[in-house]
Structure formats: C-alpha cells, structure tokens
C-alpha atoms as a PDB file:
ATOM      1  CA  UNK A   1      77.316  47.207 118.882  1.00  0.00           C
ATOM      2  CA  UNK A   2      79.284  44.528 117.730  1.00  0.00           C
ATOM      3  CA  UNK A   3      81.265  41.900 119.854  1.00  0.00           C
ATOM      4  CA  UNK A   4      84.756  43.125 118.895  1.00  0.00           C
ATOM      5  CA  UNK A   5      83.660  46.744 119.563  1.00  0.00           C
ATOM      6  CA  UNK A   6      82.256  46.012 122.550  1.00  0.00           C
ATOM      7  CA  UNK A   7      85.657  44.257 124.032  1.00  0.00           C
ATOM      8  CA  UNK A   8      88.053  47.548 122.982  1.00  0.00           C
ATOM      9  CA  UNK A   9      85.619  49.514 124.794  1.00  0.00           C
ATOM     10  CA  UNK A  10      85.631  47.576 127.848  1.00  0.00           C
ATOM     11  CA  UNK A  11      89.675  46.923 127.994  1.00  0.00           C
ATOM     12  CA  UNK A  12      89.859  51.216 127.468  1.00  0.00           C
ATOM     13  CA  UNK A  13      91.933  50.441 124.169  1.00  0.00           C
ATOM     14  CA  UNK A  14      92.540  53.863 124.038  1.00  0.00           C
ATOM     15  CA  UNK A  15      94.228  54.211 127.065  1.00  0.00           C
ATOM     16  CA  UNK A  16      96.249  51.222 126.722  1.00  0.00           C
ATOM     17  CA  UNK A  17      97.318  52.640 123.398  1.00  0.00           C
ATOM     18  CA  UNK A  18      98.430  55.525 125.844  1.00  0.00           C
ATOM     19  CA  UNK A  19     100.882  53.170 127.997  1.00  0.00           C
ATOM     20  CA  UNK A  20     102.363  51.351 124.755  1.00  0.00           C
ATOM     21  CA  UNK A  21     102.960  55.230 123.831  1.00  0.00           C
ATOM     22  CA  UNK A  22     104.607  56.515 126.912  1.00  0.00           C
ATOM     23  CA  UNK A  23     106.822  53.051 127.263  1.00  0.00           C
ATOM     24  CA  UNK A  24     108.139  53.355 123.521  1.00  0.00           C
ATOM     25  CA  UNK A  25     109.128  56.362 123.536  1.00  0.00           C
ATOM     26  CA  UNK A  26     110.770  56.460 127.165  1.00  0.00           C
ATOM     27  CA  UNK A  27     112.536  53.062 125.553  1.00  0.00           C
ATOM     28  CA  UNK A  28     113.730  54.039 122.291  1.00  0.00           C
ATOM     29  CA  UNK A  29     113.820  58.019 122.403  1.00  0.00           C
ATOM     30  CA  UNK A  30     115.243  58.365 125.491  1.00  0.00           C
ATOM     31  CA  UNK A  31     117.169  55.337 126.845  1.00  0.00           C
ATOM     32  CA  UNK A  32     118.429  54.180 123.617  1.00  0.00           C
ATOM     33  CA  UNK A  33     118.939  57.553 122.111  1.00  0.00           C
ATOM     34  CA  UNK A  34     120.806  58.593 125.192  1.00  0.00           C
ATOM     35  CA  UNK A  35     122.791  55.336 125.212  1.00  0.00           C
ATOM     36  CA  UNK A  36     124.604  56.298 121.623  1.00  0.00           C
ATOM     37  CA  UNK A  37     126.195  53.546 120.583  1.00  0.00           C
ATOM     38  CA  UNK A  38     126.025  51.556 123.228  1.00  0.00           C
ATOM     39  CA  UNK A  39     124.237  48.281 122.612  1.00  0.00           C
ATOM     40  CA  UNK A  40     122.039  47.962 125.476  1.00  0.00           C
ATOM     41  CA  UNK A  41     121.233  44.280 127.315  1.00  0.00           C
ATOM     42  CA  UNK A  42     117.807  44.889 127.207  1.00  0.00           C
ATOM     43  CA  UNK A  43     116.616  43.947 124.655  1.00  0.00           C
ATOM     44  CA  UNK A  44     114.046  44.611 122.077  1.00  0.00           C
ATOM     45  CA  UNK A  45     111.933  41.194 122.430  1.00  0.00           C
ATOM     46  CA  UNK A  46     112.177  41.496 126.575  1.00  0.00           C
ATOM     47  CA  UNK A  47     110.730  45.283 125.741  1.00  0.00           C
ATOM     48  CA  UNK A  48     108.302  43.898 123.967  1.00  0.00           C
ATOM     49  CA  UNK A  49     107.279  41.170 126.845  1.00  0.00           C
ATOM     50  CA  UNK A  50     107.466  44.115 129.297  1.00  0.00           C
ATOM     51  CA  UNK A  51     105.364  45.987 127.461  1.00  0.00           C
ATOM     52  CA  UNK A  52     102.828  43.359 126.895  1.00  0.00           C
ATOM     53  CA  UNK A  53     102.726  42.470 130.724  1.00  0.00           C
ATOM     54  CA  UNK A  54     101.559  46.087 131.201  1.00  0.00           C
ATOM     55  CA  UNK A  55      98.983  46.229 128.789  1.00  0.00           C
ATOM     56  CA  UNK A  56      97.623  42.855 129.264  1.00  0.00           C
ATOM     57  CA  UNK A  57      97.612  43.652 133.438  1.00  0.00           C
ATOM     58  CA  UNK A  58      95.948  47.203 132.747  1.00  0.00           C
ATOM     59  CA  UNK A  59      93.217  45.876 130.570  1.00  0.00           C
ATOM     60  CA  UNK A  60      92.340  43.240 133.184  1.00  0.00           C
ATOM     61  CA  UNK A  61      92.280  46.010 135.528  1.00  0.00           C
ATOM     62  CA  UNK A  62      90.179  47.791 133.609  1.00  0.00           C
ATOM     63  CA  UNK A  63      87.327  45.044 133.215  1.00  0.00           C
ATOM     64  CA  UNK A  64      87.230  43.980 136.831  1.00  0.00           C
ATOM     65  CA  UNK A  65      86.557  47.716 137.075  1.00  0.00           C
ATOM     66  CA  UNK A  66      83.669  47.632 135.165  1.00  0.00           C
ATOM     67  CA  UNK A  67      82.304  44.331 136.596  1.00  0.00           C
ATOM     68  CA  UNK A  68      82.648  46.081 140.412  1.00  0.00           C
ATOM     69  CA  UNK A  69      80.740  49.204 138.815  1.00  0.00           C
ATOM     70  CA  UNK A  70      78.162  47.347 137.042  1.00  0.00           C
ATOM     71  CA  UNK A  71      75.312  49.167 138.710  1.00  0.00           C
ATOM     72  CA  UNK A  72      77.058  52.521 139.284  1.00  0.00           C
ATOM     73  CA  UNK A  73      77.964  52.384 135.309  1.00  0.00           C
ATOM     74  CA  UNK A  74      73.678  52.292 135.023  1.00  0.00           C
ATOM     75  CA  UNK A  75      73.209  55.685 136.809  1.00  0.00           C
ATOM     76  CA  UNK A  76      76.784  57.467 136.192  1.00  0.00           C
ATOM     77  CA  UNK A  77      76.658  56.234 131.905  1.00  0.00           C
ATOM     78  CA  UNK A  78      74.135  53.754 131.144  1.00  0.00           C
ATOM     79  CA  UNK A  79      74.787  54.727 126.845  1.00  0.00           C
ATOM     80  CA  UNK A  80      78.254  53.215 127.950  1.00  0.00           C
ATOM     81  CA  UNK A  81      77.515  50.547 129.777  1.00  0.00           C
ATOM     82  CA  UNK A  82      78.809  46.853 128.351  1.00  0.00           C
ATOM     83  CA  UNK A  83      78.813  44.238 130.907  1.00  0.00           C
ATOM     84  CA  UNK A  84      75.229  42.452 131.071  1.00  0.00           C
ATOM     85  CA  UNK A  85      74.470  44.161 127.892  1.00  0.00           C
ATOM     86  CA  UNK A  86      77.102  42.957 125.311  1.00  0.00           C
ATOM     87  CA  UNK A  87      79.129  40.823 127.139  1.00  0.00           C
ATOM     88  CA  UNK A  88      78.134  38.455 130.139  1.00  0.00           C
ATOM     89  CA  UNK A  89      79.533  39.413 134.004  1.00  0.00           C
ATOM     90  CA  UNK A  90      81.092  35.536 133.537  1.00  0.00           C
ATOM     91  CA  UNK A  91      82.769  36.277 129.943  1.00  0.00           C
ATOM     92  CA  UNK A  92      83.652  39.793 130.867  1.00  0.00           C
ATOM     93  CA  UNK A  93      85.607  38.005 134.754  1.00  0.00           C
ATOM     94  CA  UNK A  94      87.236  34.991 132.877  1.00  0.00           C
ATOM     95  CA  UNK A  95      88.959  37.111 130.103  1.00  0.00           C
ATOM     96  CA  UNK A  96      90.382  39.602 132.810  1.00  0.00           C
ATOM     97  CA  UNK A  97      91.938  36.790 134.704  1.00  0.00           C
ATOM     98  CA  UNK A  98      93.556  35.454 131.609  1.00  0.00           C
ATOM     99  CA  UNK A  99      94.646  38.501 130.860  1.00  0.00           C
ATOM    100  CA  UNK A 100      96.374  38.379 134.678  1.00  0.00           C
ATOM    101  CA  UNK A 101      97.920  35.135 134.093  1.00  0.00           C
ATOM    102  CA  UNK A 102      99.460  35.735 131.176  1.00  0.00           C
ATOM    103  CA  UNK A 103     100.623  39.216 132.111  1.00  0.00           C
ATOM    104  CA  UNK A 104     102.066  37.750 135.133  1.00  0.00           C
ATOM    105  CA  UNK A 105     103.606  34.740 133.509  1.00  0.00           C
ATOM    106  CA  UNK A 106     105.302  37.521 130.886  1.00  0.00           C
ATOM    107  CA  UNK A 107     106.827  39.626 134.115  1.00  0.00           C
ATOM    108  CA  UNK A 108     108.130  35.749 135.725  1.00  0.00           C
ATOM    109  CA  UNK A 109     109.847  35.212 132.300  1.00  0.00           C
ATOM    110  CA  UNK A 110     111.208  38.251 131.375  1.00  0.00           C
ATOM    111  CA  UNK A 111     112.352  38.709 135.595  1.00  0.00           C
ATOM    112  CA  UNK A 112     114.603  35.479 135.177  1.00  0.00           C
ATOM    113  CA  UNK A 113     115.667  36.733 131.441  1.00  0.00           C
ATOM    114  CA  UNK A 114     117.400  39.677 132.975  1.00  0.00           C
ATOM    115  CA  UNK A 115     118.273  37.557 136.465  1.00  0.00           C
ATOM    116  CA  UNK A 116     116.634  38.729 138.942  1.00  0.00           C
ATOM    117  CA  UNK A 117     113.303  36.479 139.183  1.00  0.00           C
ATOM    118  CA  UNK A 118     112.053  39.631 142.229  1.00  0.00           C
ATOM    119  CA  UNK A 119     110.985  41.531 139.850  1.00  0.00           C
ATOM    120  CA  UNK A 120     108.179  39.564 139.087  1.00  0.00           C
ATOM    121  CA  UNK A 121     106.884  40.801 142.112  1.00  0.00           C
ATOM    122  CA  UNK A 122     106.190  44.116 140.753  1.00  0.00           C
ATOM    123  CA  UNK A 123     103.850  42.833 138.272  1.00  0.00           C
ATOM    124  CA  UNK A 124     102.330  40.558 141.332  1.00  0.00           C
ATOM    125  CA  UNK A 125     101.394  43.724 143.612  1.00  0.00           C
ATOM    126  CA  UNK A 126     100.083  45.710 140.783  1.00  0.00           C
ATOM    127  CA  UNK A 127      97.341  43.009 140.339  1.00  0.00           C
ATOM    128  CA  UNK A 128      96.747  42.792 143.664  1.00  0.00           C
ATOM    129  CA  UNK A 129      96.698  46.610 143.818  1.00  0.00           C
ATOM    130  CA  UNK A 130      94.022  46.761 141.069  1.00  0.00           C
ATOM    131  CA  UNK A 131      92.402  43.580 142.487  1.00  0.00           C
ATOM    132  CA  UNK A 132      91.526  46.084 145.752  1.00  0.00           C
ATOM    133  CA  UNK A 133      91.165  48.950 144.088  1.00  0.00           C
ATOM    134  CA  UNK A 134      87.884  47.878 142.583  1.00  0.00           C
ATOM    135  CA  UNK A 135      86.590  46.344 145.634  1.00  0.00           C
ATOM    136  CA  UNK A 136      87.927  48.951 148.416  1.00  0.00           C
ATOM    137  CA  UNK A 137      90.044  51.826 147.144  1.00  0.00           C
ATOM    138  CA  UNK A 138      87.746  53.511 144.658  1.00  0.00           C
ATOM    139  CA  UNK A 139      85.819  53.952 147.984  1.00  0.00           C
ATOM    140  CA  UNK A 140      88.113  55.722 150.337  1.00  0.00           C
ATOM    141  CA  UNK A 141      88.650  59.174 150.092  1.00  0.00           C
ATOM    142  CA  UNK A 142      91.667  60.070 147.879  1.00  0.00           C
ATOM    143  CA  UNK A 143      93.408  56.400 148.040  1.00  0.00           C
ATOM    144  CA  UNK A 144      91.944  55.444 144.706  1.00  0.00           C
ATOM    145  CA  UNK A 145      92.985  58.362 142.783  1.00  0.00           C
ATOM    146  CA  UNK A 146      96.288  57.973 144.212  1.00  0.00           C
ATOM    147  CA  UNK A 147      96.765  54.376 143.484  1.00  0.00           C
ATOM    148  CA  UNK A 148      95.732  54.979 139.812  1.00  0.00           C
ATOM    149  CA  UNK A 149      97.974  57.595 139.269  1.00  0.00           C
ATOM    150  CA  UNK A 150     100.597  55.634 141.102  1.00  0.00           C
ATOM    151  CA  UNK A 151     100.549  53.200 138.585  1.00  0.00           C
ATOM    152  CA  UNK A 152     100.002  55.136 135.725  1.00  0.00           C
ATOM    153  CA  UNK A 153     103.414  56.862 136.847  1.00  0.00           C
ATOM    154  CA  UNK A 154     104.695  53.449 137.368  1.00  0.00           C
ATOM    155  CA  UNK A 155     104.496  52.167 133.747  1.00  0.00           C
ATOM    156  CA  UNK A 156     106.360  54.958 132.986  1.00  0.00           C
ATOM    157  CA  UNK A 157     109.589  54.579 135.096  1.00  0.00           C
ATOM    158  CA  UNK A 158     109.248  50.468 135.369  1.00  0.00           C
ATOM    159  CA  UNK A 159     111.304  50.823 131.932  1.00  0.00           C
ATOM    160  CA  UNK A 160     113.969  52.697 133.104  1.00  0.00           C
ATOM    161  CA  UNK A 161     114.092  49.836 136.380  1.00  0.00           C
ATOM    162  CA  UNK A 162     114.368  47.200 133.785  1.00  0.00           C
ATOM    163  CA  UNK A 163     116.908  48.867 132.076  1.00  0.00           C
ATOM    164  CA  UNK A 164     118.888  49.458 134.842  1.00  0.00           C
ATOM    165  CA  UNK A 165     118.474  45.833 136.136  1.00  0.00           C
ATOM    166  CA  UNK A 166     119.822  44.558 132.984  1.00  0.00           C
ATOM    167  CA  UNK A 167     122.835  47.035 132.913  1.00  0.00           C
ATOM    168  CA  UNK A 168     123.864  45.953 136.306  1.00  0.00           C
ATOM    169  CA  UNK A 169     124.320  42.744 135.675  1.00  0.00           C
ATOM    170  CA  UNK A 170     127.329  43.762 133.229  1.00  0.00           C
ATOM    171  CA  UNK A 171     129.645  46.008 135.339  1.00  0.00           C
ATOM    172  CA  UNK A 172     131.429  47.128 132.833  1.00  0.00           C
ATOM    173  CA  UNK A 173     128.996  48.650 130.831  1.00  0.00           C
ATOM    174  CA  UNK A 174     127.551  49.862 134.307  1.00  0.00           C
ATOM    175  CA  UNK A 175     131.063  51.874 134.616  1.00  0.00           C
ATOM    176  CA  UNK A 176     131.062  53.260 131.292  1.00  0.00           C
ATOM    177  CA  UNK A 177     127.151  54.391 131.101  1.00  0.00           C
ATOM    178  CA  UNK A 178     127.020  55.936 134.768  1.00  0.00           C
ATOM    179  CA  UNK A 179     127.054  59.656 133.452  1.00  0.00           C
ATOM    180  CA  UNK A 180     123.963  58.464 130.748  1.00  0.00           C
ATOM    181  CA  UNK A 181     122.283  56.694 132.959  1.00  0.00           C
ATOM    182  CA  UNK A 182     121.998  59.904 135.898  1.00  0.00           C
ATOM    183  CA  UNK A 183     120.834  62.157 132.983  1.00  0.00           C
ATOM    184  CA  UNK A 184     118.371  59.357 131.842  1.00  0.00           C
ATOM    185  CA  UNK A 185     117.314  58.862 135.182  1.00  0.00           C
ATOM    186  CA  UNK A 186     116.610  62.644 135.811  1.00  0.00           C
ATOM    187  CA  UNK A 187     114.644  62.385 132.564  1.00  0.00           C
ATOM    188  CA  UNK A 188     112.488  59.464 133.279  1.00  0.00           C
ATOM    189  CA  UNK A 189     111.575  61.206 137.081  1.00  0.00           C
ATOM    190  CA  UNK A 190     110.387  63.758 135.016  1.00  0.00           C
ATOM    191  CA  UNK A 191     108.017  62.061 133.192  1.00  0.00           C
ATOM    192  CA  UNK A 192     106.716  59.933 135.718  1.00  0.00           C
ATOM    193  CA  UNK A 193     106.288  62.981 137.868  1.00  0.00           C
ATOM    194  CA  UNK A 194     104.233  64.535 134.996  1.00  0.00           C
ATOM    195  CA  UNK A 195     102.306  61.355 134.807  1.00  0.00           C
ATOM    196  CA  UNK A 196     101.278  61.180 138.046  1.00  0.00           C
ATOM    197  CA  UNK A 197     100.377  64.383 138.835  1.00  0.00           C
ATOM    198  CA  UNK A 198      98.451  64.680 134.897  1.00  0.00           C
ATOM    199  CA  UNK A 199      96.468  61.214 135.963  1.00  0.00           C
ATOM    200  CA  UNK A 200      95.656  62.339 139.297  1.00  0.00           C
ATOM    201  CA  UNK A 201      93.974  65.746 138.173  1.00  0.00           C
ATOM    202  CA  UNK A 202      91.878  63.531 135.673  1.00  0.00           C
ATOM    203  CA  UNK A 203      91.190  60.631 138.323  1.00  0.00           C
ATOM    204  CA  UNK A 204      88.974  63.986 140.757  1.00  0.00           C
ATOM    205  CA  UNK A 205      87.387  65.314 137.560  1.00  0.00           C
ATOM    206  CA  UNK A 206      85.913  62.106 136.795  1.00  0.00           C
ATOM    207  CA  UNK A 207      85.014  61.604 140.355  1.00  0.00           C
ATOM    208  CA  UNK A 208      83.148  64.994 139.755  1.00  0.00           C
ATOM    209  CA  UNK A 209      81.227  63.614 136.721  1.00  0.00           C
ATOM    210  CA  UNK A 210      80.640  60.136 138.462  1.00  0.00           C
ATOM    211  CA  UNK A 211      78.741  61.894 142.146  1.00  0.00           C
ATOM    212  CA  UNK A 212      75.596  60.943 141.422  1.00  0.00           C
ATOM    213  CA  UNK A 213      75.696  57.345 141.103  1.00  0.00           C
ATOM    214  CA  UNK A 214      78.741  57.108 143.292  1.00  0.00           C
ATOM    215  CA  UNK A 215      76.853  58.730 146.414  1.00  0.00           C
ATOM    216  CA  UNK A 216      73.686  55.969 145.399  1.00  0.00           C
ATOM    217  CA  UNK A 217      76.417  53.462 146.171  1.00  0.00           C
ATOM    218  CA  UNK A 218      77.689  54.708 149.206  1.00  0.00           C
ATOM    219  CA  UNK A 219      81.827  55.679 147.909  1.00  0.00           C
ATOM    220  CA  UNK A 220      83.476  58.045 149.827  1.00  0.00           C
ATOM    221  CA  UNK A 221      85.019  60.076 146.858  1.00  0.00           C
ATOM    222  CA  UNK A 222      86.325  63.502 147.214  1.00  0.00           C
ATOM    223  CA  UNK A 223      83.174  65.503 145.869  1.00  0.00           C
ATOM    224  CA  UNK A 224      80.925  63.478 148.369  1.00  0.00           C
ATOM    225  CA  UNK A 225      82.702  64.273 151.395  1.00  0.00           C
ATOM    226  CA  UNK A 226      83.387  67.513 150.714  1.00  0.00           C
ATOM    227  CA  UNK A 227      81.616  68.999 147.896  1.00  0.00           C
ATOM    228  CA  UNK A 228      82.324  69.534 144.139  1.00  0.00           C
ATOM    229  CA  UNK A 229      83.371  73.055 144.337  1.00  0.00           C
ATOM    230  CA  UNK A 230      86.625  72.052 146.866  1.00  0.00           C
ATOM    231  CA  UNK A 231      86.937  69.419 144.388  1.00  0.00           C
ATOM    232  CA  UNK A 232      87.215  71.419 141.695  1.00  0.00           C
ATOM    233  CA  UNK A 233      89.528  73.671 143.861  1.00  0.00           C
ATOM    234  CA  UNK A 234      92.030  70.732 144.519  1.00  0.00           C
ATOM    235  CA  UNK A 235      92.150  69.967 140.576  1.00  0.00           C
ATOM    236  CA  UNK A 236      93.190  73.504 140.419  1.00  0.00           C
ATOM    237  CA  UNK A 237      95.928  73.413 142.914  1.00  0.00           C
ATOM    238  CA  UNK A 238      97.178  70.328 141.577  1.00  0.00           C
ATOM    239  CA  UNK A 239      96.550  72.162 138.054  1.00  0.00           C
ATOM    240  CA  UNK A 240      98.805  74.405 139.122  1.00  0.00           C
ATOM    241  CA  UNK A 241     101.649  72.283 140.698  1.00  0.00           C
ATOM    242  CA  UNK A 242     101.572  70.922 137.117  1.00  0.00           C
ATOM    243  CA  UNK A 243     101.870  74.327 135.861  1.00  0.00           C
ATOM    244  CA  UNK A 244     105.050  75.244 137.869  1.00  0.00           C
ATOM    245  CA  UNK A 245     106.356  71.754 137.080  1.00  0.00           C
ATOM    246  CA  UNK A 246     106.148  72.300 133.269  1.00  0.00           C
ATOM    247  CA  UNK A 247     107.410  75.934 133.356  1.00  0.00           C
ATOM    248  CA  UNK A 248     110.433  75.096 135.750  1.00  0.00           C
ATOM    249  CA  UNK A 249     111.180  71.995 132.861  1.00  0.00           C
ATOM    250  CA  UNK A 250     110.921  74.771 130.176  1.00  0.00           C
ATOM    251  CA  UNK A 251     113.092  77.177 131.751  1.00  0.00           C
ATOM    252  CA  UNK A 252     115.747  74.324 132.024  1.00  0.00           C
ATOM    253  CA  UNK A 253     115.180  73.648 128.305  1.00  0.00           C
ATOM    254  CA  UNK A 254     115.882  76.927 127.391  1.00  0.00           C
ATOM    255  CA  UNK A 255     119.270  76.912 129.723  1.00  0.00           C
ATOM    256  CA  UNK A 256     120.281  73.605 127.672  1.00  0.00           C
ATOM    257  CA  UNK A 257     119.540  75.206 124.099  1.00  0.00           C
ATOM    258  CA  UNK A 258     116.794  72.925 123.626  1.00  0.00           C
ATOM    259  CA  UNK A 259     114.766  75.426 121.727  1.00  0.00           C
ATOM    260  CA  UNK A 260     112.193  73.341 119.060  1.00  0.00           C
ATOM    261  CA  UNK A 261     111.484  71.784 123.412  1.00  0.00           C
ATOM    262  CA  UNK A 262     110.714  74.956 124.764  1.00  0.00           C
ATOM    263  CA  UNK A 263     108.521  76.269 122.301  1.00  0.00           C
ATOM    264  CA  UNK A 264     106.855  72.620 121.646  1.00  0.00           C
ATOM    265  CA  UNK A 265     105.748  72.580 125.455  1.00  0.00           C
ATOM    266  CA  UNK A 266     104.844  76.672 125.562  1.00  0.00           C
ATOM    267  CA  UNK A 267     102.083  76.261 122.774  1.00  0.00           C
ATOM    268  CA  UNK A 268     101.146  72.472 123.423  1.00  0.00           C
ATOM    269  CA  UNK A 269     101.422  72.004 127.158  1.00  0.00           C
ATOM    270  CA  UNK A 270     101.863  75.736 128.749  1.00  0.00           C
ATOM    271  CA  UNK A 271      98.671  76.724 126.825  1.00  0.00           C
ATOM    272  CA  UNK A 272      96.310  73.787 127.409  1.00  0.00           C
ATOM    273  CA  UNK A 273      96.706  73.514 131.252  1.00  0.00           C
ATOM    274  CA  UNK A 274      96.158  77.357 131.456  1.00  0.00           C
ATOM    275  CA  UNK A 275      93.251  77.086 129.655  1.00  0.00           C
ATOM    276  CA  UNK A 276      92.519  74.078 131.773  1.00  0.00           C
ATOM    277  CA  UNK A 277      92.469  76.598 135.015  1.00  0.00           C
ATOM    278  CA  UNK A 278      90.038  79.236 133.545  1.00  0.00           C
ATOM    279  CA  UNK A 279      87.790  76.112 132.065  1.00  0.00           C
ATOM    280  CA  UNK A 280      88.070  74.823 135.956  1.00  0.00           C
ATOM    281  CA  UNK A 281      86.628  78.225 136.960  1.00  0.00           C
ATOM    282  CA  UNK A 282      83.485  78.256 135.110  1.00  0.00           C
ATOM    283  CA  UNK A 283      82.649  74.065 135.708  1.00  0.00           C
ATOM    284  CA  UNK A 284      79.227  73.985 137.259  1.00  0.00           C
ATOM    285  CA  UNK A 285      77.465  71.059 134.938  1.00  0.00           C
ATOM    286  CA  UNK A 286      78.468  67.878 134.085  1.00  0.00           C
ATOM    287  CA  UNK A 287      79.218  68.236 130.628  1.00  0.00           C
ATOM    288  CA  UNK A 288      81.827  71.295 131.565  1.00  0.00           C
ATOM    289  CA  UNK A 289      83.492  68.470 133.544  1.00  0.00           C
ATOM    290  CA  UNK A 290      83.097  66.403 131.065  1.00  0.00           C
ATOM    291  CA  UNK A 291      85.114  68.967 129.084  1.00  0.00           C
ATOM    292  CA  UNK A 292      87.630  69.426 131.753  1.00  0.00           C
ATOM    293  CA  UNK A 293      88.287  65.402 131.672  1.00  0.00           C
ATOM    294  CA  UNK A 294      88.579  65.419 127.482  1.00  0.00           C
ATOM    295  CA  UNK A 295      91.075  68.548 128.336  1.00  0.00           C
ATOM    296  CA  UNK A 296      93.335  66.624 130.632  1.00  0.00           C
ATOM    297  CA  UNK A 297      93.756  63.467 128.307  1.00  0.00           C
ATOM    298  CA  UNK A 298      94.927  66.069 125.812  1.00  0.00           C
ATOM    299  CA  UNK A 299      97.644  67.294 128.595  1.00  0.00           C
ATOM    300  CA  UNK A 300      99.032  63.998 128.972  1.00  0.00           C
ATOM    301  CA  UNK A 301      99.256  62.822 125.268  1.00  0.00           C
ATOM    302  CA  UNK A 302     101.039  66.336 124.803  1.00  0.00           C
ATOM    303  CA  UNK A 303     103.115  65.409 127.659  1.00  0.00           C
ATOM    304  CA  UNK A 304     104.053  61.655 126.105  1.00  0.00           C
ATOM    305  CA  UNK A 305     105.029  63.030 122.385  1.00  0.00           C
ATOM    306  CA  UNK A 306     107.218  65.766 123.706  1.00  0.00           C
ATOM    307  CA  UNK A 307     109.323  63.152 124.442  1.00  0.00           C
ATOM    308  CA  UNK A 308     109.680  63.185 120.282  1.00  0.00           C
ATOM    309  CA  UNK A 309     110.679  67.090 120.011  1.00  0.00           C
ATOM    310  CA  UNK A 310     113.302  66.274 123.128  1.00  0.00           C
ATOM    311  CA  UNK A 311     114.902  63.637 120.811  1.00  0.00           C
ATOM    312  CA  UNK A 312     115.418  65.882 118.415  1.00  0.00           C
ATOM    313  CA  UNK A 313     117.595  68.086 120.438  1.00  0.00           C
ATOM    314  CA  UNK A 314     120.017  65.134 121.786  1.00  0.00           C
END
C-alpha cells in the first residue's frame, strides 16, 4: 500500500467527505436558500475555515483512535490495520496533533471574525472530548457511542450556531430574518436529530463486529456486558425511533406539498431502514453485521442528500 493511501485510510477520508457533505448542504441549501435574498454575514471564506476546523479536528480524532486501538485493530481487522505497518505510532501521533492545532487555531480565528472569541471553546472541548474518548469512553458502557454520535450531530447544527452568532451581531437583519431563522432552525434540529440517532445505531453495530478483540482488551461495550443479541435488540429499537422519526418528517412533507420530498425519503430512506430491521433479525455472523454497518452508512448519506430534493421544493 502506498504512503498516500495509507494516510486517507487512517484519517477515514470517507467519512470526513461525509461531514464536508452534511455542512454544505445545511450551509448553502438550507440557510442560504432559506435566507432569499438576504446577504448573510457569514460568510463564504469563514464557512470554509469552519468547515476545515471540523475536518482537520475529526481526522485527528480519528488517528489517535487508531493509535489507542493499535492492538485491538490486530485481532478485530488486522487486513486493515496501518499504524506500525505503514506508518510509524510517532508519525501517525505528530500529524494528529497538527491536525489539532491548526483546527483549533481555525475555530480561535474565525470565533473573533464573527466576535465572539467563546466560541473557540467549542472546538477546544471537542478535542478534549475525542482526546478521552480514545483513552476512557470507548470503554464504558454506552458513553462512547453517545459521545460519537454527539458530535457527529454536532457538526451538523454548529453551522446553524455560527450563523446565528453572526446574524446577531447585526440587529437589524436579526429583526427582519426572525421568521427564516425559526423555520431554519426547526430544519437544522431535524437533521441533527437524524444524525445522531443514524450514528448511534452504526456506533452498537460496530461494537457487535469489534467483541472479540474488544473483550481481549478488557472494554466494557454493550455486547460484552450484555450480549450481542440485546445488542442487536437496542439497534432495533433505536432502528425504529428512526423509523417513526422519518415517517412523522414525511407526513409533514406531504402536509407542506413537498411532494418530489416525500417520495425521495419513502423509496431512499423509508425502504432502507425497513430493510435494515428484517436484516437486524437474521444477524448471527459477523459479516451479516458487517452488512448491517455498510446498510446504515447508506441511511445517513440518504439522509444528507435529501437535503438536495428539500431545496427543490423551497
């Protein structure tokens, strides 16, 4: 494998590709579509910092990951493995602090560009989060999964804060976009909700495929403490929270004559996390989970580029 390869694999380009998605088109096909004609403070260079923070922030997260699950990566998926096979421990620990610093020195800048410098601190407790996460809450029953889909959820809705932030600091344009801003608001809860409660699904079935080397290691995931089959069961509930979510959304859509919506999410969202539910039944090895996982990445880029068939009906 070559070098370069070996570095998108480890910083989950894929994934990251996933957040640049999500923020875009919360950014320009909601907020600015929903703005009109407004011309909006925030601009499209501080988007572009913002969005570089995240990416630069999740990517570090993502190695020190990988350098806390060096041996559990050699038992769980040693075909996948990279640090201490391509890249050294040392390499693999100074670019994810780099990446920290300069994803944190982005968030400082752009927090005094739209004046107010406490903002930064967002970006601050995020690395910290992810800082713990790979040396703590991975370990703890149900905190990691929650933190990851916590901040997954948080990318999402951090662009409608930093919107907001910069609005406020012009009142009038605060007094003439309050009824946009409620309706944008409603919209952005919506997706972080979805989100959240997508990631978190995905964050038990890979704790599913991971049991074996995670029990080695002594982490207290959901499927070690109480078994994969009420793990499974929990996906399913939350499965099916999702479900009702989605359904509820559609059933608003079709109340607000957003048609090309409703039958977007029936066939691309309705259909997959059914068929997620009767895939959840049958699970038993660990390529079904494996399947399961692949499934639920699908549900959340589904989830992301509805957000271009709702433009379309603004």
């Amino acid at each position: 494998m070559n070098l370069l390869g070996a570095f998108f694999r480890l910083i989950r380009w894929q994934n990251l590709v996933v957040i640049i998605l999500s923020q875009s088109f919360i950014q320009f096909l909601i907020i600015k579509i929903l703005a009109n004609t407004i011309d909006l403070p925030f601009s499209n260079f501080q988007f572009l910092m913002l969005v570089l923070s995240t990416i630069l922030i999740a990517a570090a997260g993502n190695i020190l990951n990988d350098l806390a699950d060096i041996q559990i990566d050699k038992l769980n998926k040693p075909e996948k493995t990279l640090i201490e096979t391509t890249l050294s421990a040392k390499t693999a620990s100074i670019i994810a602090w780099i990446f920290n610093a300069i994803g944190l020195l982005l968030a400082v800048l752009l927090a005094y560009l739209v004046n107010m410098i406490q903002l930064a601190l967002i970006q601050l407790i995020i690395i910290l989060l992810l800082q713990k996460y790979t040396t703590t809450f991975k370990k703890q029953l149900l905190v990691g999964n929650l933190i990851v889909a916590l901040l997954t959820a948080l990318s999402v809705f951090i662009v409608y804060l930093y919107n907001l932030v910069a609005i406020i600091d012009q009142p009038i344009l605060l007094s003439d976009m309050q009824k946009q801003l409620v309706f944008i608001l409603k919209l952005t809860l919506i997706y972080t909700s979805f989100a959240f409660i997508s990631n978190f699904i995905r964050e038990i079935i890979k704790d599913i495929e991971d049991i074996n080397g995670d029990k080695v290691f002594g982490l207290q995931t959901f499927p070690i403490v109480y078994g994969i089959k009420k793990a499974t069961s929990l996906a399913r509930i939350i499965n099916s929270v999702l479900l009702l979510a989605v359904m509820a959304f559609i059933f608003y859509s079709f109340k607000m004559n957003w048609y090309f919506f409703t039958i977007y999410s029936i066939a691309a969202l309705i259909i997959p996390i059914v068929y997620f539910e009767f895939s959840a039944r049958k699970a038993i090895s660990k390529k079904d989970f494996h399947h399961l996982s692949s499934l639920s990445k699908i549900i959340m880029l589904a989830g992301i580029l509805s957000m271009q068939i709702l433009s379309l009906q603004f």
